[in-house]
C-alpha atoms as a PDB file:
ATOM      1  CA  UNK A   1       0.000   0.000   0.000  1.00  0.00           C
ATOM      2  CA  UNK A   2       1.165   3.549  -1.031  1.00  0.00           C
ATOM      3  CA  UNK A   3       1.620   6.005   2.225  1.00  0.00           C
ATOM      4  CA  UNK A   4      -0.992   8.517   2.880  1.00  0.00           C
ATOM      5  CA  UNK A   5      -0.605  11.659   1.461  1.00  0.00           C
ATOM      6  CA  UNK A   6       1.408  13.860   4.219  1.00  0.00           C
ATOM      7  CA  UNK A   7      -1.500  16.787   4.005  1.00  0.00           C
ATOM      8  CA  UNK A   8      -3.992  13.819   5.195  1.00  0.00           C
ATOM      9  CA  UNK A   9      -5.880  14.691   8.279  1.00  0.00           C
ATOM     10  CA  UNK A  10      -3.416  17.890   9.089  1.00  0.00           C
ATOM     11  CA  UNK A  11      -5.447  21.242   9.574  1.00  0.00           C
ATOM     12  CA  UNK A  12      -5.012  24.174   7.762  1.00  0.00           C
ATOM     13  CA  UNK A  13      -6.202  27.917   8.869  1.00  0.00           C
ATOM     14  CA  UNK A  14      -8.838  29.365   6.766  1.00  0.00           C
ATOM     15  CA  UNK A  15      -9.099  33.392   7.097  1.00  0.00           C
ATOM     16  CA  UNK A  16     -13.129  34.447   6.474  1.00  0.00           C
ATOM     17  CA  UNK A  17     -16.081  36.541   7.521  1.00  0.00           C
ATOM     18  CA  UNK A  18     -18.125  35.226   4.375  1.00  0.00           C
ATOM     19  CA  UNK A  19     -19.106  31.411   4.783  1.00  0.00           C
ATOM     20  CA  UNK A  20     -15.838  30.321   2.362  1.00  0.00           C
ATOM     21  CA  UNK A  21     -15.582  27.751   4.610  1.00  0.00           C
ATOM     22  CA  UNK A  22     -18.552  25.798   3.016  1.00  0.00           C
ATOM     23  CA  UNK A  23     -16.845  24.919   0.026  1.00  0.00           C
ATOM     24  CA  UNK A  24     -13.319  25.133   0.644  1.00  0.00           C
ATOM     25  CA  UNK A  25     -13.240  22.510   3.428  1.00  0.00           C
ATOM     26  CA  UNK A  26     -15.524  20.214   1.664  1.00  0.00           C
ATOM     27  CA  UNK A  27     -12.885  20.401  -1.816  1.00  0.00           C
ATOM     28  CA  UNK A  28      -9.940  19.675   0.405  1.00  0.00           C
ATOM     29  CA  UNK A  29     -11.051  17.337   2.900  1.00  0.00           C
ATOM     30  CA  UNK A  30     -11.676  14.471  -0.368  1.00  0.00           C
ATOM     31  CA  UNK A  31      -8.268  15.247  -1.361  1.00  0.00           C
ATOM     32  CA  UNK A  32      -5.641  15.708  -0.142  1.00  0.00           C
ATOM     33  CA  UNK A  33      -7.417  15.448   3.277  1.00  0.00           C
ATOM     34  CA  UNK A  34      -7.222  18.689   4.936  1.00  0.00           C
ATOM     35  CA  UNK A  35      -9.115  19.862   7.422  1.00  0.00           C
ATOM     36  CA  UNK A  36      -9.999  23.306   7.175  1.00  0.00           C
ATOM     37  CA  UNK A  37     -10.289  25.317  10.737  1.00  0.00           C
ATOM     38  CA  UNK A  38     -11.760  29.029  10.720  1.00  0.00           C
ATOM     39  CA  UNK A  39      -9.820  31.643  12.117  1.00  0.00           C
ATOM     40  CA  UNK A  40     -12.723  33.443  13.360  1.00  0.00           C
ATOM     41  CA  UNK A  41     -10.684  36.393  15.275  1.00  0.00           C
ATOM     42  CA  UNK A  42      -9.070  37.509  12.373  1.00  0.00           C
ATOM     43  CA  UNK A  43     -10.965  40.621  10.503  1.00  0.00           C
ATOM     44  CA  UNK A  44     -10.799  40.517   6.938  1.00  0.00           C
ATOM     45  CA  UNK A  45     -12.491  43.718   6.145  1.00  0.00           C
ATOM     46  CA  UNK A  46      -9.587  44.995   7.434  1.00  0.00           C
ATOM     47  CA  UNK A  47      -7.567  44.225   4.813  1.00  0.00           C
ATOM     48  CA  UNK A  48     -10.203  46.012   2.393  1.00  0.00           C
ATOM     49  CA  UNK A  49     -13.548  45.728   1.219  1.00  0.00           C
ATOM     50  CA  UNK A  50     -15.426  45.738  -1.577  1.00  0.00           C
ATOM     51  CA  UNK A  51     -17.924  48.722  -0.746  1.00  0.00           C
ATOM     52  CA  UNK A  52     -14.652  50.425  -0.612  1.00  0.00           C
ATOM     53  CA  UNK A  53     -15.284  52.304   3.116  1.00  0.00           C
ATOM     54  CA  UNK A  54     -11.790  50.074   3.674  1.00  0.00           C
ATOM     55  CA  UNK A  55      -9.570  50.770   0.591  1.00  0.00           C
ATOM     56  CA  UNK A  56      -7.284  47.827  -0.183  1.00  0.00           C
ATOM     57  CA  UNK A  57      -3.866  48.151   0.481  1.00  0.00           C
ATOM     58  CA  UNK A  58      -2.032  45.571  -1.406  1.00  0.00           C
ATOM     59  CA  UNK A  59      -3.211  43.761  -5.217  1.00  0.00           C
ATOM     60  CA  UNK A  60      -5.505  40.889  -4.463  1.00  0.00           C
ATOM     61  CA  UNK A  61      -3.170  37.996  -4.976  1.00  0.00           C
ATOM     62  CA  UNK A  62      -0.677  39.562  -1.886  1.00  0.00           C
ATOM     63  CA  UNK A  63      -4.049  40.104  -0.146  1.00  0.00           C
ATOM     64  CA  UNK A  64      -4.876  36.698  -0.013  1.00  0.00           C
ATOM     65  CA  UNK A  65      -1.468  35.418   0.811  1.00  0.00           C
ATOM     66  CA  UNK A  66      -1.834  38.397   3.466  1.00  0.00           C
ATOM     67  CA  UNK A  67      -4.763  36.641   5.148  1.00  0.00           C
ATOM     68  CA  UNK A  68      -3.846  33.014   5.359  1.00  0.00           C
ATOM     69  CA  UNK A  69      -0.875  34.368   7.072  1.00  0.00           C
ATOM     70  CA  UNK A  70      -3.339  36.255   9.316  1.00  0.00           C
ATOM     71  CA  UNK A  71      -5.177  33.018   9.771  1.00  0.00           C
ATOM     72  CA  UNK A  72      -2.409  30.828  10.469  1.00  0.00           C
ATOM     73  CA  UNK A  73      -1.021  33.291  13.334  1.00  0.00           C
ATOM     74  CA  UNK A  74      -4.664  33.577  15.169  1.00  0.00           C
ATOM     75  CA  UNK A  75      -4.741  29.529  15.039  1.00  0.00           C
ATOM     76  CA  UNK A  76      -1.406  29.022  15.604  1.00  0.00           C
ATOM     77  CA  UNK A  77      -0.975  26.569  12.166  1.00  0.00           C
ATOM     78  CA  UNK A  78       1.627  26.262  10.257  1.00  0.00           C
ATOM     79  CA  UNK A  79      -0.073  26.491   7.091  1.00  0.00           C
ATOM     80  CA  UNK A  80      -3.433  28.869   5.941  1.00  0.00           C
ATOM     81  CA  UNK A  81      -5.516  29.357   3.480  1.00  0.00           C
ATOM     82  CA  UNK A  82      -7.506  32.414   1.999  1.00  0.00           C
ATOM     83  CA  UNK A  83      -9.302  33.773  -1.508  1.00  0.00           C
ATOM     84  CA  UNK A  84      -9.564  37.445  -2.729  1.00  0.00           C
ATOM     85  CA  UNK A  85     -11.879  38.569  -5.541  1.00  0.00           C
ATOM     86  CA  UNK A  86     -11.632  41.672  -7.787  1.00  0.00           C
ATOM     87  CA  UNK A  87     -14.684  42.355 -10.380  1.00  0.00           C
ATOM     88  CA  UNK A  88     -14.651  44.980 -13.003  1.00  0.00           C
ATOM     89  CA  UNK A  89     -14.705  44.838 -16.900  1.00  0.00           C
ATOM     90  CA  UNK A  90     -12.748  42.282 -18.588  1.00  0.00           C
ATOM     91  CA  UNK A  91      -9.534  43.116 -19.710  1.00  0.00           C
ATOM     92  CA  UNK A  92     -10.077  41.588 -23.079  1.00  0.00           C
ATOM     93  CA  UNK A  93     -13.886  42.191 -23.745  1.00  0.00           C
ATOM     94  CA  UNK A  94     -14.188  45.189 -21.885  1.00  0.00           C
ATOM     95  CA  UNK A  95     -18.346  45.873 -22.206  1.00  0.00           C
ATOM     96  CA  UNK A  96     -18.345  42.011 -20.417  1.00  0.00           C
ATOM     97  CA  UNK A  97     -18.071  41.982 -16.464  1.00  0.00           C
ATOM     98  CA  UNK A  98     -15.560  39.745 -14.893  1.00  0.00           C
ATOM     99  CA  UNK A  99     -14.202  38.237 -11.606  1.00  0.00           C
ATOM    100  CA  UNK A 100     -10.520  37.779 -10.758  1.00  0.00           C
ATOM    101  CA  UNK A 101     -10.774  34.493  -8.223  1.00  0.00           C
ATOM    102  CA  UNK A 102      -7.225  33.922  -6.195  1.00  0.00           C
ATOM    103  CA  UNK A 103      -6.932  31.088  -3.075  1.00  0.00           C
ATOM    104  CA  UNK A 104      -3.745  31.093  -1.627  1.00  0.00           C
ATOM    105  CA  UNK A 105      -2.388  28.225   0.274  1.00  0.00           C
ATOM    106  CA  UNK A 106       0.475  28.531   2.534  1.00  0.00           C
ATOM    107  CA  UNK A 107       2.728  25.993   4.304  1.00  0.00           C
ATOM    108  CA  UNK A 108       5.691  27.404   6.864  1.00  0.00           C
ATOM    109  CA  UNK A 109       7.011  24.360   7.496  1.00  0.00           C
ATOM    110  CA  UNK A 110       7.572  23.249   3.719  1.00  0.00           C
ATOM    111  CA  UNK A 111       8.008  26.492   2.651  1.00  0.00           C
ATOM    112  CA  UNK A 112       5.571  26.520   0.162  1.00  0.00           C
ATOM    113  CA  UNK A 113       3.607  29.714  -1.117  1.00  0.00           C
ATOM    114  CA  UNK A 114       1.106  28.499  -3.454  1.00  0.00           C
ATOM    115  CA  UNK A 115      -1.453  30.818  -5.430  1.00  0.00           C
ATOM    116  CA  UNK A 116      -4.490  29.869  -7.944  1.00  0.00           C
ATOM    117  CA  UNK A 117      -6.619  31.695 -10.037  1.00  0.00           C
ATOM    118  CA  UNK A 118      -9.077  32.520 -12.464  1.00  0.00           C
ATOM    119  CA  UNK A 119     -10.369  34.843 -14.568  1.00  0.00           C
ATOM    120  CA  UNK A 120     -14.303  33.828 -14.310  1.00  0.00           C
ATOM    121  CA  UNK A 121     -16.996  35.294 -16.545  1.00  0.00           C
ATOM    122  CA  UNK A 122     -19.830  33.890 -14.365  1.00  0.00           C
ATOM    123  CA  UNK A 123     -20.436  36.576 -12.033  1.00  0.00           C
ATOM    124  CA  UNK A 124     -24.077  38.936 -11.936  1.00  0.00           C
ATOM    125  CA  UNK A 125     -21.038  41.853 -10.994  1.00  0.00           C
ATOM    126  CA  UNK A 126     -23.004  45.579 -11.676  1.00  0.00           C
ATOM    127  CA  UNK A 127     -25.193  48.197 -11.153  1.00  0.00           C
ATOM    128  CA  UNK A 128     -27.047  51.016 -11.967  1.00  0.00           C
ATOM    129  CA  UNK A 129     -27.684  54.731 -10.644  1.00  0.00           C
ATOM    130  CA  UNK A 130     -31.907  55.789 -10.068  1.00  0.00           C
ATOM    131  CA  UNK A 131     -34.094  57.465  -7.838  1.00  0.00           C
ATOM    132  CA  UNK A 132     -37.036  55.198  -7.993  1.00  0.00           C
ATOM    133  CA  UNK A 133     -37.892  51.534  -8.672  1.00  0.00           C
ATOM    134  CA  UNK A 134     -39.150  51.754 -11.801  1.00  0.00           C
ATOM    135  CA  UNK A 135     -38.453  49.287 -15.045  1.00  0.00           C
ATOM    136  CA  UNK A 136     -35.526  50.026 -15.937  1.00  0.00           C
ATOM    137  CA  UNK A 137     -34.335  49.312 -12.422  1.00  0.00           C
ATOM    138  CA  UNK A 138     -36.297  46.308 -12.041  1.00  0.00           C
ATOM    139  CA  UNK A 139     -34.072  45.464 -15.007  1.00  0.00           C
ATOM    140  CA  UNK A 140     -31.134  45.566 -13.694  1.00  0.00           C
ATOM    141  CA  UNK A 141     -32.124  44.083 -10.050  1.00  0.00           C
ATOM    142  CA  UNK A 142     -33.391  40.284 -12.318  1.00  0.00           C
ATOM    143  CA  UNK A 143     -29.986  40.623 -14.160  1.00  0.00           C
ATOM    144  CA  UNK A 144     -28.604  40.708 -10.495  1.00  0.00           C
ATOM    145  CA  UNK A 145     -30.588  38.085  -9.455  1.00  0.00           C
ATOM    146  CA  UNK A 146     -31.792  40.308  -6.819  1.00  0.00           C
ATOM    147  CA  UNK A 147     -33.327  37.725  -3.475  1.00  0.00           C
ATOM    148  CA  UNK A 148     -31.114  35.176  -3.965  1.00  0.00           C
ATOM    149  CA  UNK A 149     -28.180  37.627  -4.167  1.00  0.00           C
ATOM    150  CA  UNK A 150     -27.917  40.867  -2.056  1.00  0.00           C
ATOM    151  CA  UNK A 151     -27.902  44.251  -3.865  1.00  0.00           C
ATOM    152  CA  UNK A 152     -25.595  47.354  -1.954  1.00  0.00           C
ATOM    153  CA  UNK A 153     -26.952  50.810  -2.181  1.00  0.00           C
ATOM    154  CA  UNK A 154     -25.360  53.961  -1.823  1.00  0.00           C
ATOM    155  CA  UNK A 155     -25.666  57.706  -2.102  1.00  0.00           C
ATOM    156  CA  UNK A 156     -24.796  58.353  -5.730  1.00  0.00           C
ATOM    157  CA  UNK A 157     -22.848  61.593  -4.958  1.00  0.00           C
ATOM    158  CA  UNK A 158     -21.683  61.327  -1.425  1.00  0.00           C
ATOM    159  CA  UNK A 159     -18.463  62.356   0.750  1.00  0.00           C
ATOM    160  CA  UNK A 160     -19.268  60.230   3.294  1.00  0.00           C
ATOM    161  CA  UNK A 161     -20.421  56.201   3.483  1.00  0.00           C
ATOM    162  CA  UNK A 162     -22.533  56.839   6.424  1.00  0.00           C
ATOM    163  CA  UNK A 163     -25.687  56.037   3.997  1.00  0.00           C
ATOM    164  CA  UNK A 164     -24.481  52.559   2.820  1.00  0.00           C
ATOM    165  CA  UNK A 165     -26.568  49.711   3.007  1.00  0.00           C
ATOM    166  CA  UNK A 166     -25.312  46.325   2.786  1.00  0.00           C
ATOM    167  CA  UNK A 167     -26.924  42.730   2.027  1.00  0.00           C
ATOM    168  CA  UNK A 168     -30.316  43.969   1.124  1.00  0.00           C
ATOM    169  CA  UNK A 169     -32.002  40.674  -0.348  1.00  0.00           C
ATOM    170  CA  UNK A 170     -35.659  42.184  -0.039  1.00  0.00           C
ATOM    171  CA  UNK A 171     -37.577  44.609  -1.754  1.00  0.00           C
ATOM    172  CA  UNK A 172     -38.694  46.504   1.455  1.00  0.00           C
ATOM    173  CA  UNK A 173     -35.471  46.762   2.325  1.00  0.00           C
ATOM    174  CA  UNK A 174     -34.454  48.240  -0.683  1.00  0.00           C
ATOM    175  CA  UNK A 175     -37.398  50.598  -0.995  1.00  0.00           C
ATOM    176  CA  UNK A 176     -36.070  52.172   2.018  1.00  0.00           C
ATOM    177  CA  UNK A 177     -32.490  52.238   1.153  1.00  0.00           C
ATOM    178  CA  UNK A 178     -33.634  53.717  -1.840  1.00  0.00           C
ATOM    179  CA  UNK A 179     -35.369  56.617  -0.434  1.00  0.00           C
ATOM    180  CA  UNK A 180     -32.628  57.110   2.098  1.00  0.00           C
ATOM    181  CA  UNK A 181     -29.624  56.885   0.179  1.00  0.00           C
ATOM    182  CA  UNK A 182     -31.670  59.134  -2.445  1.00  0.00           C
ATOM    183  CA  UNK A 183     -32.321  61.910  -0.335  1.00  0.00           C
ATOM    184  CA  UNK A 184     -28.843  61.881   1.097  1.00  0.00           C
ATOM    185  CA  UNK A 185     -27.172  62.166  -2.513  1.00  0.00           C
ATOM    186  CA  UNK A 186     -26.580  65.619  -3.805  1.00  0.00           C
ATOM    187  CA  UNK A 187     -28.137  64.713  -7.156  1.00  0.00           C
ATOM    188  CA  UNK A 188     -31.232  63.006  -5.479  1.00  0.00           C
ATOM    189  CA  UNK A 189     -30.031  59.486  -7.138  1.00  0.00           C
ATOM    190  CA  UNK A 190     -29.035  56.345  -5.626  1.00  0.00           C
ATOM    191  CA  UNK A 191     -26.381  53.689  -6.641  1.00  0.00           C
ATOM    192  CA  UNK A 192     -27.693  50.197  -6.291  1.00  0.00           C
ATOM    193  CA  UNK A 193     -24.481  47.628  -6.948  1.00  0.00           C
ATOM    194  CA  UNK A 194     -24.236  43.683  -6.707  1.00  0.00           C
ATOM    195  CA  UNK A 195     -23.128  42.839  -2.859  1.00  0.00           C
ATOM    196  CA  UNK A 196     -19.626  40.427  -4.082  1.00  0.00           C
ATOM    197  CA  UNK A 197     -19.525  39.051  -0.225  1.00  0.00           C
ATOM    198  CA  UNK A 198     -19.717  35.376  -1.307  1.00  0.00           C
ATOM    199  CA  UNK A 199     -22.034  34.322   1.715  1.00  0.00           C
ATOM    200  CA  UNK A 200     -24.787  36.729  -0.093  1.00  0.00           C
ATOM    201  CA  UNK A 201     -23.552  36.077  -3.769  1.00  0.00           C
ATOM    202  CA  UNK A 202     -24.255  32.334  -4.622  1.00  0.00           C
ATOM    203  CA  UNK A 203     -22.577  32.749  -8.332  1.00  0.00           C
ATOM    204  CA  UNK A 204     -19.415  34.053  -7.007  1.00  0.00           C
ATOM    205  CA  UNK A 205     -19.874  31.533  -4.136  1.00  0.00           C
ATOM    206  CA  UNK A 206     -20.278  28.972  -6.847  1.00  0.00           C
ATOM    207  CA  UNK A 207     -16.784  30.623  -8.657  1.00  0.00           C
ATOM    208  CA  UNK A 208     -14.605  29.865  -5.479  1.00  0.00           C
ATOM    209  CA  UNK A 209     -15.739  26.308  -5.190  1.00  0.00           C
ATOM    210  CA  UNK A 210     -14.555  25.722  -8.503  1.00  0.00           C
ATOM    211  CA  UNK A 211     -11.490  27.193  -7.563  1.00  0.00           C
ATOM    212  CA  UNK A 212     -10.873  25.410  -4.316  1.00  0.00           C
ATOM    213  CA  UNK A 213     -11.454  21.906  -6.710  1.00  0.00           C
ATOM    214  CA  UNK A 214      -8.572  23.328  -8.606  1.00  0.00           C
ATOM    215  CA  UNK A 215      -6.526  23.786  -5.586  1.00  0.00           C
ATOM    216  CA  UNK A 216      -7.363  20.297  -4.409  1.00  0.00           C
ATOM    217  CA  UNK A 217      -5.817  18.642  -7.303  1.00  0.00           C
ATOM    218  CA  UNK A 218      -2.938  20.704  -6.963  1.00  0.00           C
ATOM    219  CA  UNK A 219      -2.262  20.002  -3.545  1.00  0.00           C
ATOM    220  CA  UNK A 220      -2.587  15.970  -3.686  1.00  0.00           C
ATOM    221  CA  UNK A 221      -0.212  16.175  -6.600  1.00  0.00           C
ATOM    222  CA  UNK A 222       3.344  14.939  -5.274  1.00  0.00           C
ATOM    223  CA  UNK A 223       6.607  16.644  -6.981  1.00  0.00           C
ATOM    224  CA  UNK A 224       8.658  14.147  -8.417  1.00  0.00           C
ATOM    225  CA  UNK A 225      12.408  15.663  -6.983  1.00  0.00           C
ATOM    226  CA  UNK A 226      11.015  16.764  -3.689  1.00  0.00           C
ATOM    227  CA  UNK A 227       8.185  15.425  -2.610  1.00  0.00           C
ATOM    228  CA  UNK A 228       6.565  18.429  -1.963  1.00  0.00           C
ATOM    229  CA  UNK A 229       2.812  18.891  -2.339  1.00  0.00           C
ATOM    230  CA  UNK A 230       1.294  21.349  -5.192  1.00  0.00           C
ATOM    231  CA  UNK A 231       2.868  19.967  -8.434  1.00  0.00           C
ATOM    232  CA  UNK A 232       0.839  21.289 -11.218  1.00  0.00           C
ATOM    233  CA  UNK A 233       1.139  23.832 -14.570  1.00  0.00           C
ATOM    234  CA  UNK A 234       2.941  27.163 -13.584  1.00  0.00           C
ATOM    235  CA  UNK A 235       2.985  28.178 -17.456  1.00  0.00           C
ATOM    236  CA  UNK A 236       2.050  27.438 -20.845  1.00  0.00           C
ATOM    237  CA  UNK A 237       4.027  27.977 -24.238  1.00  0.00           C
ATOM    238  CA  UNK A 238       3.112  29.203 -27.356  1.00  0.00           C
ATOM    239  CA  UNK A 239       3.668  28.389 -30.719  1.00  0.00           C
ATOM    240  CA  UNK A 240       0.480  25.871 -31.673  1.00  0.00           C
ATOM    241  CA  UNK A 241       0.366  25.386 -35.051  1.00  0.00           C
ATOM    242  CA  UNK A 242      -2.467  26.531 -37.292  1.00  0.00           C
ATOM    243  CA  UNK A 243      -4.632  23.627 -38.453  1.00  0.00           C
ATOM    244  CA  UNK A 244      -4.777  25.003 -42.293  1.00  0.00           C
ATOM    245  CA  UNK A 245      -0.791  26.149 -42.612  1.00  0.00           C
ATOM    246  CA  UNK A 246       0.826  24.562 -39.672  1.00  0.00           C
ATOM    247  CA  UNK A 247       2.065  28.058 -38.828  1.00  0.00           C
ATOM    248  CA  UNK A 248       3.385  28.457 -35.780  1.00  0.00           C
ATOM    249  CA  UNK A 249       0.545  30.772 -33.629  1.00  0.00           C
ATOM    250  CA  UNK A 250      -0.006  32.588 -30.209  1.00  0.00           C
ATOM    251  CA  UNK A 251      -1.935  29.716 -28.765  1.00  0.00           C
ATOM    252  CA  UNK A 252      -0.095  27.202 -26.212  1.00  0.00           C
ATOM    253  CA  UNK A 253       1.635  24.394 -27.683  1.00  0.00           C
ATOM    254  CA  UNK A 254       2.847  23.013 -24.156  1.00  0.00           C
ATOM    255  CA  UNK A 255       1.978  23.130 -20.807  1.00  0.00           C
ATOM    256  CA  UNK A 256       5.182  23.621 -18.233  1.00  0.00           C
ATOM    257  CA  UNK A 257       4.139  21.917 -14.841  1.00  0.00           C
ATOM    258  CA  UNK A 258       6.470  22.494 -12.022  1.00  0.00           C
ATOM    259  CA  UNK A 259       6.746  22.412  -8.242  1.00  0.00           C
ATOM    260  CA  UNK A 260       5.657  24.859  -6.010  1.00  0.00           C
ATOM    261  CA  UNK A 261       8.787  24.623  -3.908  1.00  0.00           C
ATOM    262  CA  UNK A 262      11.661  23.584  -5.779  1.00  0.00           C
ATOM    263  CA  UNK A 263      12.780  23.995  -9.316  1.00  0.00           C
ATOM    264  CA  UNK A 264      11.889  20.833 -10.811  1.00  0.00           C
ATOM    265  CA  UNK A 265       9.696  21.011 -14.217  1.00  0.00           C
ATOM    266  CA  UNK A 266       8.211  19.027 -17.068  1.00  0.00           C
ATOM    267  CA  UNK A 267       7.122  19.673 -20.079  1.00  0.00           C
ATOM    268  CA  UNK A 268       4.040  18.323 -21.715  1.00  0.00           C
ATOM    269  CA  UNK A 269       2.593  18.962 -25.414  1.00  0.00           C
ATOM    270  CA  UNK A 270      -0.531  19.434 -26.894  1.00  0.00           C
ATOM    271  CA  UNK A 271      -1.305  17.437 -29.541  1.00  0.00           C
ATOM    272  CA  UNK A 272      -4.602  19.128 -30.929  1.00  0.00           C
ATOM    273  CA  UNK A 273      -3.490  22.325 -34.005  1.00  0.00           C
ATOM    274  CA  UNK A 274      -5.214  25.741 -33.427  1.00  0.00           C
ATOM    275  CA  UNK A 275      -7.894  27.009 -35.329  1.00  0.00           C
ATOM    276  CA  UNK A 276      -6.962  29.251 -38.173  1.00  0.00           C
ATOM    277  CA  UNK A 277      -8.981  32.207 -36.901  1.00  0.00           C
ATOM    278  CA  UNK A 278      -5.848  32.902 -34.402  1.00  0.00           C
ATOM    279  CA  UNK A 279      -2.985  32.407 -37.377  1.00  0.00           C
ATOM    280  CA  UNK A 280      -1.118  35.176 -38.241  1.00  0.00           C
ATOM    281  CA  UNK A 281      -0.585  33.799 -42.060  1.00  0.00           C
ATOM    282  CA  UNK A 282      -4.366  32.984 -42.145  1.00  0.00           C
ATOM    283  CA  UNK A 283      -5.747  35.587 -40.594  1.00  0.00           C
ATOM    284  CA  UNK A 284      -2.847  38.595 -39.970  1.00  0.00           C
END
């Protein structure tokens, strides 16, 4: 029999405030086996948050790294885990809103720093600016699948966020914060936005699950030279050739997997050609 993996049964410190714990323990506990304990003394918003009263000090990947460190201090662990979102237009199809998904994993004793992510295009991230509930809003609010995810609203022209509701999921609720944040706002307008806190955003919720299976694999993959855990593709590249002219394009050709803690790599190639509509002879 092969020995059990060396993460099996170990815990690992998970920094939240927003029910991450759901999915992330149940991903890693099937493989590689950890167990995922909640650092509940440890304040994320602290580190920023997204209704920006909190600015964010640091890019979201070092945020995330930032807070499993947190994590693993409060619990006294040597290793933690975390995830940080950013949303905004995506940097390719700009008029399309996106989510930037990172988890960081950390492991002091193996010194091992070990970051995922994804660019995800499932995400209800927007809003829109009014003074009323009216169609247009109404709009906007199924688009957000407003009930089963919260809504935010502001003052639309504000110097202060002392009119901010959060986690409105109700449409009394936001009748009031309507009116409120309305008559607060210098231009008598409110800004209603998506609420990205993942315990009130089941799509984003969903995003981070996905993520943490990626992790998961990750993490119950051995490295060959070291042993360490978290062997898994750190790059891709390019150069697949077109299907038509066997040109040489943009698209990966390989994958390079390496470890997360030593400098071993391997390179594996894709066999499949790319579709002319990305050649440069084809289609310059």
């Amino acid at each position: 029999m092969s020995a059990p993996h060396p993460y099996r049964d170990r815990e690992v410190a998970l920094a939240t405030k927003h029910g991450k714990e759901r999915v992330l323990a149940t991903a890693l506990a099937e493989r590689p086996g950890l167990m995922v304990q909640v650092a509940t003394e440890v304040d994320t918003d602290q580190l920023g948050t997204f209704t920006g009263e909190i600015e964010r000090p640091a890019p979201p990947r070092e945020t995330a790294l930032r807070k499993a460190r947190l994590a693993m201090q409060a619990l006294r662990l040597p290793r933690g885990l975390a995830s940080e979102g950013a949303f905004g237009p995506h940097p390719i199809a700009g008029f399309i809103p996106a989510g930037l998904e990172f988890l960081a994993f950390v492991d002091e004793d193996l010194g091992l720093e070990l970051v995922v992510h994804h660019l995800e295009c499932d995400t209800n991230f927007g809003h829109t600016v009014t003074d009323q509930l009216d169609e247009r809003t109404s709009q906007f609010l199924q688009s957000a699948q407003f009930g089963s995810h919260a809504v935010t609203v502001r003052p639309n022209t504000a110097t202060t966020d002392e009119a901010l509701y959060k986690g409105i999921r109700t449409s009394s609720a936001l009748a009031a914060a309507l009116a409120c944040c309305a008559a607060a706002s210098s231009d008598g307008h409110a800004r209603i936005e998506t609420d990205m806190r993942a315990h009130l955003n089941p799509t984003r919720m969903r995003s981070i699950a996905r993520l943490a299976t990626e992790l998961a694999e990750r993490l119950d993959r051995l490295c060959q030279s070291c042993g360490a855990p978290g062997f898994g593709r750190v790059a891709t590249e390019p150069g697949l050739p077109c299907r038509l002219c066997l040109t040489a394009t943009p698209q990966p050709a390989a994958d390079i997997h390496g470890c997360a803690r030593c400098e071993h790599r391997t390179r594996i190639k894709r066999h499949e050609l790319a579709d002319p509509a990305g050649c440069p002879f084809c289609n310059p």
